[in-house]
PDB file of N, CA and C in Angstrom:
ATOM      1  N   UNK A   1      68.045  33.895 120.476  1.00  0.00           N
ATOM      2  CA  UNK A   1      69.154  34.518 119.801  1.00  0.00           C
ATOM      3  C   UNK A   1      69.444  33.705 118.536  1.00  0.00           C
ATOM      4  N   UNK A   2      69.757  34.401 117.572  1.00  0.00           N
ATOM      5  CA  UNK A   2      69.930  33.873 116.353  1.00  0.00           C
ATOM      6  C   UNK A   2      71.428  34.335 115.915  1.00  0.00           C
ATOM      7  N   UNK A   3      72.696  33.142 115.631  1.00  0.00           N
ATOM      8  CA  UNK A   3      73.878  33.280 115.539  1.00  0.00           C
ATOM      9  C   UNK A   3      74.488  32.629 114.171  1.00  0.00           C
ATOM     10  N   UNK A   4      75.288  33.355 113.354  1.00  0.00           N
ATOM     11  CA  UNK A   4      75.626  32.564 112.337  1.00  0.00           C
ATOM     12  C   UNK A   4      76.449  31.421 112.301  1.00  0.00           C
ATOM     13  N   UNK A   5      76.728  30.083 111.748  1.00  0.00           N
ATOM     14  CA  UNK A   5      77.367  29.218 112.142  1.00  0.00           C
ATOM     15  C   UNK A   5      79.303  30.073 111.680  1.00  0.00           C
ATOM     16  N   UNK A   6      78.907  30.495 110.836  1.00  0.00           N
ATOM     17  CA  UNK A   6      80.453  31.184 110.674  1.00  0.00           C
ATOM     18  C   UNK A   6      80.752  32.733 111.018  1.00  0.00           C
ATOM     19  N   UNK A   7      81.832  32.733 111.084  1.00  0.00           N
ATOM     20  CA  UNK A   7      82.106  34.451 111.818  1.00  0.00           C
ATOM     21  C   UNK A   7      81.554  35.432 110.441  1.00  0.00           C
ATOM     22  N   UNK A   8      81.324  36.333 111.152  1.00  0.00           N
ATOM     23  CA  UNK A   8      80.372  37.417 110.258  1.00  0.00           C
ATOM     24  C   UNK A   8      80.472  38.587 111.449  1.00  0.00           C
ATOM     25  N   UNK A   9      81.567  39.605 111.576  1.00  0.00           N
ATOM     26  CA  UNK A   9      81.525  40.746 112.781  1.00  0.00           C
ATOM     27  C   UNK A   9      80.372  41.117 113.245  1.00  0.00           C
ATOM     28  N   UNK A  10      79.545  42.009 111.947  1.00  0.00           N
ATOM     29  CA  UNK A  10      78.479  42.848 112.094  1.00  0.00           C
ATOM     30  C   UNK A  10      77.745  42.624 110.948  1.00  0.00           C
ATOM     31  N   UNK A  11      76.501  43.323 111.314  1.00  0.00           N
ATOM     32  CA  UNK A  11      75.368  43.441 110.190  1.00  0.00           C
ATOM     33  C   UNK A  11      76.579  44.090 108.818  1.00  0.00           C
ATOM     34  N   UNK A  12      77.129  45.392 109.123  1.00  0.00           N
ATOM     35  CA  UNK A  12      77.406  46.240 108.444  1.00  0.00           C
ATOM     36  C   UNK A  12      78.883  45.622 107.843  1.00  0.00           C
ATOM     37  N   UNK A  13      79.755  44.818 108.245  1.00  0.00           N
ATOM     38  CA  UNK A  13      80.595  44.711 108.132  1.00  0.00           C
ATOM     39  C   UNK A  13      81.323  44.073 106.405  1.00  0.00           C
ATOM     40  N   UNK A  14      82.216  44.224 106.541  1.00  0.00           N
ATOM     41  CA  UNK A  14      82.534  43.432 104.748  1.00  0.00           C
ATOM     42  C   UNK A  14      82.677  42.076 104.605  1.00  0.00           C
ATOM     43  N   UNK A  15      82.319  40.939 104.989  1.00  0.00           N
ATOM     44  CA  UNK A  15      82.192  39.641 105.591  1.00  0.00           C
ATOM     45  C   UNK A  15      80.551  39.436 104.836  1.00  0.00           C
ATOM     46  N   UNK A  16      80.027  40.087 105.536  1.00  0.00           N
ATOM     47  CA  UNK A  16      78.720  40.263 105.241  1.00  0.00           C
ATOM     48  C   UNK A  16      78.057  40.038 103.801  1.00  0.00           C
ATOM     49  N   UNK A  17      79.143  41.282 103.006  1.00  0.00           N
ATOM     50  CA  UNK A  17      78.602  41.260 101.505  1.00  0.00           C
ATOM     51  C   UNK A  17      78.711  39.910 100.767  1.00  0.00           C
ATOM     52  N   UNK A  18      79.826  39.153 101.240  1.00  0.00           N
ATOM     53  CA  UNK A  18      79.661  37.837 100.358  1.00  0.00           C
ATOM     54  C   UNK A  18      79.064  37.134 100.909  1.00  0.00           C
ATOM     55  N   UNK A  19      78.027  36.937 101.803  1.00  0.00           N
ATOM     56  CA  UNK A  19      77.034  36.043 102.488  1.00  0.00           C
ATOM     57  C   UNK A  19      75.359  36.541 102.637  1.00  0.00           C
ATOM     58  N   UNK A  20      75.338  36.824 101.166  1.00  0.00           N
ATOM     59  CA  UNK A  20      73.968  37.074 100.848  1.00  0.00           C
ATOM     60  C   UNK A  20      72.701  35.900 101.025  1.00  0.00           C
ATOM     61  N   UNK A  21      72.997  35.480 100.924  1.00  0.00           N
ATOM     62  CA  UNK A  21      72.447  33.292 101.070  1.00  0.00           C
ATOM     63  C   UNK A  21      72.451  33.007 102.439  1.00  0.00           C
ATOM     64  N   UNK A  22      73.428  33.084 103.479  1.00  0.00           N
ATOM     65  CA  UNK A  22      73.451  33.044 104.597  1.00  0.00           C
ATOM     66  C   UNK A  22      72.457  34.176 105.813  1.00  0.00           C
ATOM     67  N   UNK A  23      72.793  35.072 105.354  1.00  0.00           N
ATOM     68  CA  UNK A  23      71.563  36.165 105.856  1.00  0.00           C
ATOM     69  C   UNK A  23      69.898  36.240 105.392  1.00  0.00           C
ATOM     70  N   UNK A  24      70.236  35.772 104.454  1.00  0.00           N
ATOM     71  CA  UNK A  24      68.507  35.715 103.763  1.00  0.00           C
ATOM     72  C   UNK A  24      67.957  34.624 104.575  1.00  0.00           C
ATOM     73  N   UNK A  25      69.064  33.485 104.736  1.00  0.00           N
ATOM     74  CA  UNK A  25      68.041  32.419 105.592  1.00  0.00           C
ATOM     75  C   UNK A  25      68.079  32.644 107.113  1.00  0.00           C
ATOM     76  N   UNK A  26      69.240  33.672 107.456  1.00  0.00           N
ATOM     77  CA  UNK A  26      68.958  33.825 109.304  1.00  0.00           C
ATOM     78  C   UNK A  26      67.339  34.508 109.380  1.00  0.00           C
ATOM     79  N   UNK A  27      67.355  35.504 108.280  1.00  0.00           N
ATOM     80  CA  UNK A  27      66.089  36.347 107.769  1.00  0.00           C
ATOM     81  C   UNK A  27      64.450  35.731 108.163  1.00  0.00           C
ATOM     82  N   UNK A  28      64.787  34.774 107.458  1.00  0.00           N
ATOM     83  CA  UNK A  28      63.872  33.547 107.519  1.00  0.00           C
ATOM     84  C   UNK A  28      63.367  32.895 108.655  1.00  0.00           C
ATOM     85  N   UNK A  29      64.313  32.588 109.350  1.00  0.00           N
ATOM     86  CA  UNK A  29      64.449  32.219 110.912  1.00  0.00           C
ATOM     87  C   UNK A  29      64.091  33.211 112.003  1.00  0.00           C
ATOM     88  N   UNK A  30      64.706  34.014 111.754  1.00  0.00           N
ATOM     89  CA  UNK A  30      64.516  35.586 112.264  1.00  0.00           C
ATOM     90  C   UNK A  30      62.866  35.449 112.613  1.00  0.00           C
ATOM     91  N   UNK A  31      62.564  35.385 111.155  1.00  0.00           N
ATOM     92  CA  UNK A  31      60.948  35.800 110.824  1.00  0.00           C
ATOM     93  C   UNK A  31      60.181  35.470 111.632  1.00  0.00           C
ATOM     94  N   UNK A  32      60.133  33.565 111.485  1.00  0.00           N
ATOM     95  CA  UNK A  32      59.388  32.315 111.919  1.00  0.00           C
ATOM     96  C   UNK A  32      59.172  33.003 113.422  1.00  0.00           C
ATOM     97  N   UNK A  33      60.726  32.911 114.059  1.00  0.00           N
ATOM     98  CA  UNK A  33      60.621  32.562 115.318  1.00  0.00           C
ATOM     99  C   UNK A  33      59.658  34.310 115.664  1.00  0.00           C
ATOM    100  N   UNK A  34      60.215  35.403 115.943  1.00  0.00           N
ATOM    101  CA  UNK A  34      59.049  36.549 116.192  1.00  0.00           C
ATOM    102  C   UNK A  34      57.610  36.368 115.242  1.00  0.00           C
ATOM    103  N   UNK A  35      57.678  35.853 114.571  1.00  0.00           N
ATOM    104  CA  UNK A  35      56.161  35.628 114.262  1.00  0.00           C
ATOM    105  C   UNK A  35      55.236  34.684 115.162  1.00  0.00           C
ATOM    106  N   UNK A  36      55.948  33.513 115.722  1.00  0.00           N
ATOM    107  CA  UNK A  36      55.486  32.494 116.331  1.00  0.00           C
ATOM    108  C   UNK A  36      56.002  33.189 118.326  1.00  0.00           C
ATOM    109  N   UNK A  37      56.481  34.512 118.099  1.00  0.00           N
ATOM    110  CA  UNK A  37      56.157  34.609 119.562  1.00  0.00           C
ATOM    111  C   UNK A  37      55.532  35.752 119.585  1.00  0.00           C
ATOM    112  N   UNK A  38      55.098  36.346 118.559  1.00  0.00           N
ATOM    113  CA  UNK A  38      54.097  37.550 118.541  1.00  0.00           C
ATOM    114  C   UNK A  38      52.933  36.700 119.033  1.00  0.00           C
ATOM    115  N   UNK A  39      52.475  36.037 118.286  1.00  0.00           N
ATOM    116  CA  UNK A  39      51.490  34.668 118.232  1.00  0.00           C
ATOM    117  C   UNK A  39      51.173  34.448 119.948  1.00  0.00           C
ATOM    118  N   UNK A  40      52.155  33.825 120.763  1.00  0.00           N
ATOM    119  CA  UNK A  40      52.110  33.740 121.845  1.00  0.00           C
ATOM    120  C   UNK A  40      52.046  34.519 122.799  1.00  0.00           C
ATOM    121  N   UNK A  41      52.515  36.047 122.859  1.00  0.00           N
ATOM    122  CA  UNK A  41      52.604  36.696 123.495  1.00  0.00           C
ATOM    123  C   UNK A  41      52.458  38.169 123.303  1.00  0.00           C
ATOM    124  N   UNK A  42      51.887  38.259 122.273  1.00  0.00           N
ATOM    125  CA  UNK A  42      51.468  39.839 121.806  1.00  0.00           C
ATOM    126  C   UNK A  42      52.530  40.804 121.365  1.00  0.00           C
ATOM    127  N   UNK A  43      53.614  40.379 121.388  1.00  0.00           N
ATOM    128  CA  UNK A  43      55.057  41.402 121.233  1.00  0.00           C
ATOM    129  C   UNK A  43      56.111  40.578 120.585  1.00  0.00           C
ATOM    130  N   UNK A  44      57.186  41.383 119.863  1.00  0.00           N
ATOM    131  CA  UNK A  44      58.011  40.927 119.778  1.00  0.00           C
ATOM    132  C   UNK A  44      58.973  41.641 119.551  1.00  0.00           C
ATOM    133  N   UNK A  45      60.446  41.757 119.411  1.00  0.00           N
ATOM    134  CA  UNK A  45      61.561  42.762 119.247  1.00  0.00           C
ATOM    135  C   UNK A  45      62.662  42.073 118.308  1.00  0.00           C
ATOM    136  N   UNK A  46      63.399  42.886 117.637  1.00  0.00           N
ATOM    137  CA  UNK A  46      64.210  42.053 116.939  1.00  0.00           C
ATOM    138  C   UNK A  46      65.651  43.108 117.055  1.00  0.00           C
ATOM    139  N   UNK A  47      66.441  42.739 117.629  1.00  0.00           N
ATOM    140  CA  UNK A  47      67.579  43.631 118.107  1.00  0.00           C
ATOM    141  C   UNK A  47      68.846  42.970 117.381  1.00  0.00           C
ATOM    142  N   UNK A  48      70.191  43.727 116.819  1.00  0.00           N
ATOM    143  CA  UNK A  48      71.558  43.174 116.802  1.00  0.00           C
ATOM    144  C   UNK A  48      71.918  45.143 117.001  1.00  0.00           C
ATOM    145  N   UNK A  49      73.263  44.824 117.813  1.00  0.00           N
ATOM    146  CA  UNK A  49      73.888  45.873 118.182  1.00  0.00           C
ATOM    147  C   UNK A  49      75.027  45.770 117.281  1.00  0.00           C
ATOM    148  N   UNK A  50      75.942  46.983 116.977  1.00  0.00           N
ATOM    149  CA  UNK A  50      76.685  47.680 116.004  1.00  0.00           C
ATOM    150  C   UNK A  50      77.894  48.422 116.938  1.00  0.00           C
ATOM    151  N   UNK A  51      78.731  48.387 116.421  1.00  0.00           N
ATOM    152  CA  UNK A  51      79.829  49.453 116.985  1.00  0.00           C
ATOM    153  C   UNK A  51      80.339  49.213 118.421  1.00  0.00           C
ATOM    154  N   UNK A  52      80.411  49.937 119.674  1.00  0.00           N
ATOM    155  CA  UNK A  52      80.586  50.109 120.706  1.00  0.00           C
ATOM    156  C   UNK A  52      79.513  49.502 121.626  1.00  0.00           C
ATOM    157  N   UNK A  53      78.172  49.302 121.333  1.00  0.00           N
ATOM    158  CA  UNK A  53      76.730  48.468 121.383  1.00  0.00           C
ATOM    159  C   UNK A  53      76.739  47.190 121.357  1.00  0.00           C
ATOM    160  N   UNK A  54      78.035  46.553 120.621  1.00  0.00           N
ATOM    161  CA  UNK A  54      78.174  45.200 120.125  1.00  0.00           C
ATOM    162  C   UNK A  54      79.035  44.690 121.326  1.00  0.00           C
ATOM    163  N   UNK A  55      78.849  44.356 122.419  1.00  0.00           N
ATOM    164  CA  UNK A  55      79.848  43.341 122.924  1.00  0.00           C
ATOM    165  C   UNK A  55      80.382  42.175 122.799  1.00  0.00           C
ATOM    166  N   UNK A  56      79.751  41.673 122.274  1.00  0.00           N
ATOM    167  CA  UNK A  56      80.329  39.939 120.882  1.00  0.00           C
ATOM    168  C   UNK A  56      80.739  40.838 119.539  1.00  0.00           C
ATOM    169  N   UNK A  57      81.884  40.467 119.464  1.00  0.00           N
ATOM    170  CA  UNK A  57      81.949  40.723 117.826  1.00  0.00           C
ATOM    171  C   UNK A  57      81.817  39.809 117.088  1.00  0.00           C
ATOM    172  N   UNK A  58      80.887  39.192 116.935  1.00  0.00           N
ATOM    173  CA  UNK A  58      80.123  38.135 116.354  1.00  0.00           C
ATOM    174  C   UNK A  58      78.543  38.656 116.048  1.00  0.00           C
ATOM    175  N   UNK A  59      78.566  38.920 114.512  1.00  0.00           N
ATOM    176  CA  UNK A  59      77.403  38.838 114.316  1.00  0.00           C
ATOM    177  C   UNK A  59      75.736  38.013 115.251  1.00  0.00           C
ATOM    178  N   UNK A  60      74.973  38.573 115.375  1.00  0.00           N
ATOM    179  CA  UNK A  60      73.612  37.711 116.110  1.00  0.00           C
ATOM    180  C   UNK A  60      72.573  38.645 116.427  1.00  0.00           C
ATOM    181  N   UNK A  61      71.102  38.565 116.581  1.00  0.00           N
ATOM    182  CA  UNK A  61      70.327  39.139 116.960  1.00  0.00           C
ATOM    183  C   UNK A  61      69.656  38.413 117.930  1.00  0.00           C
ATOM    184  N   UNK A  62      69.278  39.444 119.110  1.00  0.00           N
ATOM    185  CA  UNK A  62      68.334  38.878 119.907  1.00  0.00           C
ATOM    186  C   UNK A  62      66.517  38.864 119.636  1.00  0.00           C
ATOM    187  N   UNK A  63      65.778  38.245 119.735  1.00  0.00           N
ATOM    188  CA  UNK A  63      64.634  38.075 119.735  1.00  0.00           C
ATOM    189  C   UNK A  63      63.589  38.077 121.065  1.00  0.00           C
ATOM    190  N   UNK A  64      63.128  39.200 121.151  1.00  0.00           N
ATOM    191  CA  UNK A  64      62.553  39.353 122.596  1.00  0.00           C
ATOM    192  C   UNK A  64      60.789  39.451 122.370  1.00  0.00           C
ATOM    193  N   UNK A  65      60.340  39.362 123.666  1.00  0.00           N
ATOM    194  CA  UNK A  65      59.273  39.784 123.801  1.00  0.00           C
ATOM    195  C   UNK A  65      58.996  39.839 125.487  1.00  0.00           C
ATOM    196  N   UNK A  66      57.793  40.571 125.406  1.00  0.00           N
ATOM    197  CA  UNK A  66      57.661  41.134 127.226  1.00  0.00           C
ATOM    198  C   UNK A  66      56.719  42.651 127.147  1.00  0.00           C
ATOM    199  N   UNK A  67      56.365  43.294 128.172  1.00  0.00           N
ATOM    200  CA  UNK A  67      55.495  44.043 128.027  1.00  0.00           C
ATOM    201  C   UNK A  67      56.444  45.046 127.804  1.00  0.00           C
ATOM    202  N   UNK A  68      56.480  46.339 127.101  1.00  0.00           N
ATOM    203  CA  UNK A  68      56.943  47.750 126.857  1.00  0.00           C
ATOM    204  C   UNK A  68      57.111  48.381 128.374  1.00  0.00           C
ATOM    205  N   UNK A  69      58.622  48.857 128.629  1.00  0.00           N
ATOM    206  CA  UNK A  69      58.286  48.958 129.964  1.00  0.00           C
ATOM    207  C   UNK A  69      58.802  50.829 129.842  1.00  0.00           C
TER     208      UNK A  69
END
């Protein structure tokens, strides 16, 4: 899971727009880490939920991998 050190609601949210610098480098991180578990394990997923989907209202994405079930 990838979490911002400061509050940020949602992807979509207005918080967001002034933390262009901050998202480009979760981006980054984001990247590394599903690249380096595609690498390991043939898959990877890159999830953040929105709206009613979001049970943290705290910005974050999860990073998965596992077989397609």
């Amino acid at each position: 899971m990838v979490i911002p050190k400061i509050h940020i609601q949602s992807f979509i949210s207005q918080e967001e727009e002034n933390n262009d610098e901050l998202l480009l480098e979760m981006m980054r991180v984001i990247k590394k880490i599903a690249a380096d578990m595609l690498a390991q394990t043939g898959s990877s997923k890159i999830v953040t939920n929105l709206g009613s989907y979001q049970d943290s209202k705290h910005l974050h994405w999860h990073i998965v991998s596992g077989e397609r079930t």
